[in-house]
N, C-alpha and C. Protein backbone atom coordinates (compact mmCIF):
# COMPACT_ATOMS: atom_id res chain seq x y z
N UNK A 1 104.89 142.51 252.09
CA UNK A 1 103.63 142.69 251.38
C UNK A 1 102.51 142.74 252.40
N UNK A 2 101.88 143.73 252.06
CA UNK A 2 100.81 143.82 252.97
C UNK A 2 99.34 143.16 252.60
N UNK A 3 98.80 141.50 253.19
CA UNK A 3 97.96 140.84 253.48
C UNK A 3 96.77 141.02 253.03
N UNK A 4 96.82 142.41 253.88
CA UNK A 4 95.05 142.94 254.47
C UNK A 4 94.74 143.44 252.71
N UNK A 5 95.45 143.62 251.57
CA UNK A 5 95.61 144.45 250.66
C UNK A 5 95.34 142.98 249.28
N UNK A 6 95.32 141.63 249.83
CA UNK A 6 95.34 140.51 248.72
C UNK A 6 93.65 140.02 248.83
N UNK A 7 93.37 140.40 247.60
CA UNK A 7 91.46 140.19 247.87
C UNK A 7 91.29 137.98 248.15
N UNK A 8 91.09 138.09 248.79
CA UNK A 8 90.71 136.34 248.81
C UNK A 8 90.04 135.52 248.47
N UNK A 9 89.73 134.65 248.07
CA UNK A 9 89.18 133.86 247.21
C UNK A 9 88.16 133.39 248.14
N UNK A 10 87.17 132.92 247.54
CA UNK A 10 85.70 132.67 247.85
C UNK A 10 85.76 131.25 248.93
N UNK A 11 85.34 131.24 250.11
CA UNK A 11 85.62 129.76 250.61
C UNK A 11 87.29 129.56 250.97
N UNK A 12 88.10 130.47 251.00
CA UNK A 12 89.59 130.32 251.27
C UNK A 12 89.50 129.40 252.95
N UNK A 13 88.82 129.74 253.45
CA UNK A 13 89.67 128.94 254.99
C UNK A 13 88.91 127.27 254.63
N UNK A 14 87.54 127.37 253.93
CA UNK A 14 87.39 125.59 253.79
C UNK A 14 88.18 125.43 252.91
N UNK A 15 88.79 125.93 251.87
CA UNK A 15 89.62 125.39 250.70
C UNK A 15 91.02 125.01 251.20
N UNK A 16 91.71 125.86 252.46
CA UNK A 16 92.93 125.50 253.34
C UNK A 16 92.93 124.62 254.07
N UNK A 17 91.69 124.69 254.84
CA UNK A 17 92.00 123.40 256.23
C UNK A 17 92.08 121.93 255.73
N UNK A 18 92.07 121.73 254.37
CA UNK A 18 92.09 120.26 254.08
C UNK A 18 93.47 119.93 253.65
N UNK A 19 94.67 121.27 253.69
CA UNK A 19 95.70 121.06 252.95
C UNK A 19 96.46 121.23 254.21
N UNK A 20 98.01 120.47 254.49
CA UNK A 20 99.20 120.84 255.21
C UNK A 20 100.71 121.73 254.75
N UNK A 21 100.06 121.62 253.09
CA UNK A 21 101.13 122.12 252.22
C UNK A 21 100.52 123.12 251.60
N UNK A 22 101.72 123.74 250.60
CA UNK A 22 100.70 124.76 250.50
C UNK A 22 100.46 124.42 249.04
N UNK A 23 100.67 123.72 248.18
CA UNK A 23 100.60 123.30 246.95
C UNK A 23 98.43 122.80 246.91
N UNK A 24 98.58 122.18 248.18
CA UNK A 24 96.98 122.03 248.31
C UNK A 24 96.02 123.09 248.01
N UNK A 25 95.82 124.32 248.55
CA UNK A 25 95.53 125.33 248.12
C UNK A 25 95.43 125.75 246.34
N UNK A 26 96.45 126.18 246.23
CA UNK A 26 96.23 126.38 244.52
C UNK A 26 95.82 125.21 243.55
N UNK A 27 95.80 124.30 243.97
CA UNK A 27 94.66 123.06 243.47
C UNK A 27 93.75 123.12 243.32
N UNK A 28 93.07 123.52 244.40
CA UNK A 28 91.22 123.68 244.51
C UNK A 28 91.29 124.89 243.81
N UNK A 29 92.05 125.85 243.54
CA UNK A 29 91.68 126.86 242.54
C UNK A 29 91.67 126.59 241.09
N UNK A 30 92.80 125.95 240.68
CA UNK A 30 93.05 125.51 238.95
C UNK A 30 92.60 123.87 238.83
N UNK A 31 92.43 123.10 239.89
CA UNK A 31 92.72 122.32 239.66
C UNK A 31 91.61 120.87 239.19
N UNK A 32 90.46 121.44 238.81
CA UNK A 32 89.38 121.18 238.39
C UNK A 32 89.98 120.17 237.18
N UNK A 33 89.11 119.01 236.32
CA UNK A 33 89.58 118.76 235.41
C UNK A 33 89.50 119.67 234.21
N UNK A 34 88.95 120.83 234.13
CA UNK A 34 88.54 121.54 233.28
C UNK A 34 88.95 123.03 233.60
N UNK A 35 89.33 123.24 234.65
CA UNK A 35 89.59 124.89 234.75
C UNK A 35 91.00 124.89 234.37
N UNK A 36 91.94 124.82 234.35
CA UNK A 36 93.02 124.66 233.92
C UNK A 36 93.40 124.88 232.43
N UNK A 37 92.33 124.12 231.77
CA UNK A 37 92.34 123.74 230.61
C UNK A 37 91.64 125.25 229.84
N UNK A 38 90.53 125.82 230.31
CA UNK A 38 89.79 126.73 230.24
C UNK A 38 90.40 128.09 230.43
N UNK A 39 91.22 127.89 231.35
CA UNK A 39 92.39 129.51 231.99
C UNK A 39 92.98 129.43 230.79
N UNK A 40 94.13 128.39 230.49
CA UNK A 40 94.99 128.35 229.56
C UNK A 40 94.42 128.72 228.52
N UNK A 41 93.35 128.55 227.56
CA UNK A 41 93.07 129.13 226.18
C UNK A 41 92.35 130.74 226.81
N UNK A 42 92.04 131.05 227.77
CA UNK A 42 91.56 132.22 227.72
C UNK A 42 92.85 133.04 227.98
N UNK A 43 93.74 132.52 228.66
CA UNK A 43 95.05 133.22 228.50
C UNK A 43 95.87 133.34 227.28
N UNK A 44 95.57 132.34 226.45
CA UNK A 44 96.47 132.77 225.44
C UNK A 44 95.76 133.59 223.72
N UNK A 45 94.31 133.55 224.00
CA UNK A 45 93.91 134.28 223.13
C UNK A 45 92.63 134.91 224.00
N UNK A 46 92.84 136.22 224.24
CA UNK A 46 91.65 137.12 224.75
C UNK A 46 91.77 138.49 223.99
N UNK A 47 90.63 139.00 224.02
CA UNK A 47 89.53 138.57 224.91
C UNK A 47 88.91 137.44 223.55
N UNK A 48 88.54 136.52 224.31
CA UNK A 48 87.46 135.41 223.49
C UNK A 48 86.26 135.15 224.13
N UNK A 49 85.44 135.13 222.82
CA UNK A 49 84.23 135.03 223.03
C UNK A 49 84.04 133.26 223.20
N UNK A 50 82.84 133.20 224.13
CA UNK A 50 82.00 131.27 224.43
C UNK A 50 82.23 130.63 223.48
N UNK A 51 81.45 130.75 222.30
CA UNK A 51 81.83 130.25 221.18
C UNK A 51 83.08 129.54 220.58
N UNK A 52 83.94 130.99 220.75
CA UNK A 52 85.57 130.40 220.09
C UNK A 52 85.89 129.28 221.27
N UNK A 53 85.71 130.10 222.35
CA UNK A 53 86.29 128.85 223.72
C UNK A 53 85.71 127.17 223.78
N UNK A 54 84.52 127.55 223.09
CA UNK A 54 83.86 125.90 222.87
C UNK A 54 84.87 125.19 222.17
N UNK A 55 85.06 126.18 220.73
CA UNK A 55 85.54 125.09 219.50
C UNK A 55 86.58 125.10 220.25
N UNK A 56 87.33 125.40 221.08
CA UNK A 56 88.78 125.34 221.46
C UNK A 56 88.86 124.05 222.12
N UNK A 57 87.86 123.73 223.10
CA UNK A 57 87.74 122.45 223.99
C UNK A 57 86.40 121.47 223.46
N UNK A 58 86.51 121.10 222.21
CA UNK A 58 85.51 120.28 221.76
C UNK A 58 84.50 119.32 222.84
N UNK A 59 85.54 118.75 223.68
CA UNK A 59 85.12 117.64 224.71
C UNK A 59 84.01 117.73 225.87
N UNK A 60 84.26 119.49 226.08
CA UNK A 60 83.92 120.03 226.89
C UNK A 60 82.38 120.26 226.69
N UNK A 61 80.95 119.86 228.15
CA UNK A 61 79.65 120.25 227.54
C UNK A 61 79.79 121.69 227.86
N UNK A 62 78.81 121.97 227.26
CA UNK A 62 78.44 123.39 227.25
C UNK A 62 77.85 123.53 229.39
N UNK A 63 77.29 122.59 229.68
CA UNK A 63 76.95 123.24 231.25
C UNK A 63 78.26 123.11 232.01
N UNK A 64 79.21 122.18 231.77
CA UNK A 64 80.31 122.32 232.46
C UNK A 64 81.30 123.58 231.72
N UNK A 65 81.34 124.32 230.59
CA UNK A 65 81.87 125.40 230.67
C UNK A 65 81.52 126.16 231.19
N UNK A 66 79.88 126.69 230.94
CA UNK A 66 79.39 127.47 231.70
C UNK A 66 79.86 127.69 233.00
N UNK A 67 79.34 126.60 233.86
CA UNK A 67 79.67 126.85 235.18
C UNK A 67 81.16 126.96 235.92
N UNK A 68 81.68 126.00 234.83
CA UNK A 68 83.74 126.82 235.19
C UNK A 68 83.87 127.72 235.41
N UNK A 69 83.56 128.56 233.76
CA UNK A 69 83.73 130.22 233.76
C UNK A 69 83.07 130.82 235.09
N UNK A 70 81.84 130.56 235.31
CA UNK A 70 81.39 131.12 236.50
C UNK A 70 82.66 131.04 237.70
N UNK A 71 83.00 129.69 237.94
CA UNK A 71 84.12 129.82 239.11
C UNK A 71 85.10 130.26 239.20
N UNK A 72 85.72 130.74 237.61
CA UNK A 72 87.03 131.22 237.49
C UNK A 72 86.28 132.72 237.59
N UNK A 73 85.39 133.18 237.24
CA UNK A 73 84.94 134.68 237.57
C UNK A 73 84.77 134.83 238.84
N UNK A 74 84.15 133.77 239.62
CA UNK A 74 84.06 133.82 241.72
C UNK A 74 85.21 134.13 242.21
N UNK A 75 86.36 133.37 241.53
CA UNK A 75 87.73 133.18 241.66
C UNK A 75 88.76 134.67 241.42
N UNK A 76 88.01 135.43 240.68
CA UNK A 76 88.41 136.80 240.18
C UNK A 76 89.97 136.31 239.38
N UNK A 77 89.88 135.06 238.80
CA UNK A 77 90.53 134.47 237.42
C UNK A 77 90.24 134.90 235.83
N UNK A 78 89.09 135.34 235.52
CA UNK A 78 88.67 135.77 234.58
C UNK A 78 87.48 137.16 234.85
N UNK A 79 87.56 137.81 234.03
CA UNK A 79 86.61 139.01 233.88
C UNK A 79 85.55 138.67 232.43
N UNK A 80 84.31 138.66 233.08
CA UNK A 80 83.21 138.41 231.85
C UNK A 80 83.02 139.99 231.41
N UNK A 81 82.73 140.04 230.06
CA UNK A 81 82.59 141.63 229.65
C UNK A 81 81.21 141.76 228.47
N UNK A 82 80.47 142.02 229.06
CA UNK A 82 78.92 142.18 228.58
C UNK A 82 78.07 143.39 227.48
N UNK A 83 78.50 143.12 226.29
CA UNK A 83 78.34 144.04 224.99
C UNK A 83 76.79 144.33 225.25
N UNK A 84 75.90 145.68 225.51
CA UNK A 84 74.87 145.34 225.27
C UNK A 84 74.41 145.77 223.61
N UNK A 85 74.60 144.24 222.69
CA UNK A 85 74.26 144.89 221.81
C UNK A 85 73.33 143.72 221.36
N UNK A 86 72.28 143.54 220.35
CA UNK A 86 71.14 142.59 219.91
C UNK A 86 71.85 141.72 218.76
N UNK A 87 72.22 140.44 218.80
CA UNK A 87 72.19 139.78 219.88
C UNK A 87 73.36 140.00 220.81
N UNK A 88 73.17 139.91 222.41
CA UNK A 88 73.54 140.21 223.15
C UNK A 88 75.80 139.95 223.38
N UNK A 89 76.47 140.16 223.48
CA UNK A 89 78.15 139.42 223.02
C UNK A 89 78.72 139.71 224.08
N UNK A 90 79.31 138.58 224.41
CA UNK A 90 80.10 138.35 225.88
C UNK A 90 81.39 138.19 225.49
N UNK A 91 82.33 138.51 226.17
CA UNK A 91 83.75 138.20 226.25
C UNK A 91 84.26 137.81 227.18
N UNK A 92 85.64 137.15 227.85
CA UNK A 92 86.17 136.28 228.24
C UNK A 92 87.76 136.83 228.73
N UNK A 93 88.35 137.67 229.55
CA UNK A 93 89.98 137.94 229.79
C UNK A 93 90.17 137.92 230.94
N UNK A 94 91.39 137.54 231.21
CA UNK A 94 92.02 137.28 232.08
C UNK A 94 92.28 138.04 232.99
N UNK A 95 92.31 137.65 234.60
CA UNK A 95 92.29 139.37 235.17
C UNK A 95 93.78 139.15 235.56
N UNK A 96 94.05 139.92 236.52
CA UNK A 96 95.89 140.48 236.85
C UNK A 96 95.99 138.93 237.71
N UNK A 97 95.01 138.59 238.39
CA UNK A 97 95.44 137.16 239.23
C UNK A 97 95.37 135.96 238.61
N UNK A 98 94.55 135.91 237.29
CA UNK A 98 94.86 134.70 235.92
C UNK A 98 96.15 134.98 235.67
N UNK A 99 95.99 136.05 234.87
CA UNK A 99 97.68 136.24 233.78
C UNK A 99 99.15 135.61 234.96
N UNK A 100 98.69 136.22 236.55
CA UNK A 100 99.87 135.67 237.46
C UNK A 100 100.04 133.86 237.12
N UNK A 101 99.13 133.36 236.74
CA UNK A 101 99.11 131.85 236.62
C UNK A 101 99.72 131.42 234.90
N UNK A 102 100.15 132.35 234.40
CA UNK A 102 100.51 132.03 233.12
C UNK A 102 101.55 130.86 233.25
N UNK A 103 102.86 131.56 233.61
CA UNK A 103 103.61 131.16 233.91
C UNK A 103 103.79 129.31 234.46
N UNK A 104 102.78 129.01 235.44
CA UNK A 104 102.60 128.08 235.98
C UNK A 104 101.94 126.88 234.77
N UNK A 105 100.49 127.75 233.90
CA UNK A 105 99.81 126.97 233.35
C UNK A 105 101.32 126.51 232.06
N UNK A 106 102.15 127.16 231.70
CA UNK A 106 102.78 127.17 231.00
C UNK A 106 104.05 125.72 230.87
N UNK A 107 104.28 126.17 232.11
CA UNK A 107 105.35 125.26 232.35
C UNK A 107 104.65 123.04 232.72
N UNK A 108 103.31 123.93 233.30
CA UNK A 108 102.01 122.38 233.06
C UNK A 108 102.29 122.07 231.74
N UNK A 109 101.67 122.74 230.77
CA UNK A 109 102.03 122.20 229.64
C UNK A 109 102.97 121.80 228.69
N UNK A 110 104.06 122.12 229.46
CA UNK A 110 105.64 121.67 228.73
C UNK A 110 105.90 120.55 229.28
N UNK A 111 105.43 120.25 230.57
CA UNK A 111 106.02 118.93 231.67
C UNK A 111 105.16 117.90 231.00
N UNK A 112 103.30 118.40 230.21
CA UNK A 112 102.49 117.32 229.47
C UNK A 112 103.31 116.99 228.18
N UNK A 113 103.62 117.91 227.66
CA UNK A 113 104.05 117.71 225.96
C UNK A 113 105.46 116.70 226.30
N UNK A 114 106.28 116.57 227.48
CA UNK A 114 107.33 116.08 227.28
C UNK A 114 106.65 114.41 227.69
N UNK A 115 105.85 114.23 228.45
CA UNK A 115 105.84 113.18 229.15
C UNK A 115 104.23 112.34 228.38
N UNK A 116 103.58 112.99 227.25
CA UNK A 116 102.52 112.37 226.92
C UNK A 116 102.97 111.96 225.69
N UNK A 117 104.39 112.07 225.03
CA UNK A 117 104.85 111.52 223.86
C UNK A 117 105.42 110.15 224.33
């Protein structure tokens, strides 16, 4: 696979030098208490609009979604999609380097459902 061809994530060499493994790395990407949580419902129902994604994570304030989404969009994890219509409607999907995390967020949540009963 050719390297020069994988777009990189924002801050990649400070986000590495603190790790020896490589599991460290994809941490600081998902591993927020809230991005994780945020990928996963935008992965499994998109495109969704702020709104639906609120009621989805009740717990969640509105400035800490906000600014997630922002990092999972820095992250090129999600694609924001901007209706210009009055009032203005945003949407929420997953790009080709989210959906690659399905899998992962997936199997997170089978290892929670077995071990939080």
């Amino acid at each position: 696979m050719d390297t020069g061809m994988i777009e990189k994530f924002p801050n990649q060499k400070k986000r590495q030098k603190d790790f020896k493994c490589s599991i460290g790395f994809p941490m600081t990407v998902i591993g927020s208490k809230w991005r994780a949580i945020i990928l996963w419902h935008i992965l499994k129902t998109y495109p969704i609009r702020y709104g639906e994604l609120k009621k989805s994570i009740p717990n969640i304030s509105h400035k800490i979604l906000s600014q997630e989404l922002k990092n999972l969009e820095l992250d090129s994890l999600i694609k924001r999609i901007i209706y210009a219509t009055i009032p203005p409607k945003v949407e929420y999907m997953p790009t080709d380097r989210g959906k690659s995390l399905e899998n992962i967020l997936t199997e997170l949540c089978l290892w929670g459902k077995k071990y939080m009963d």
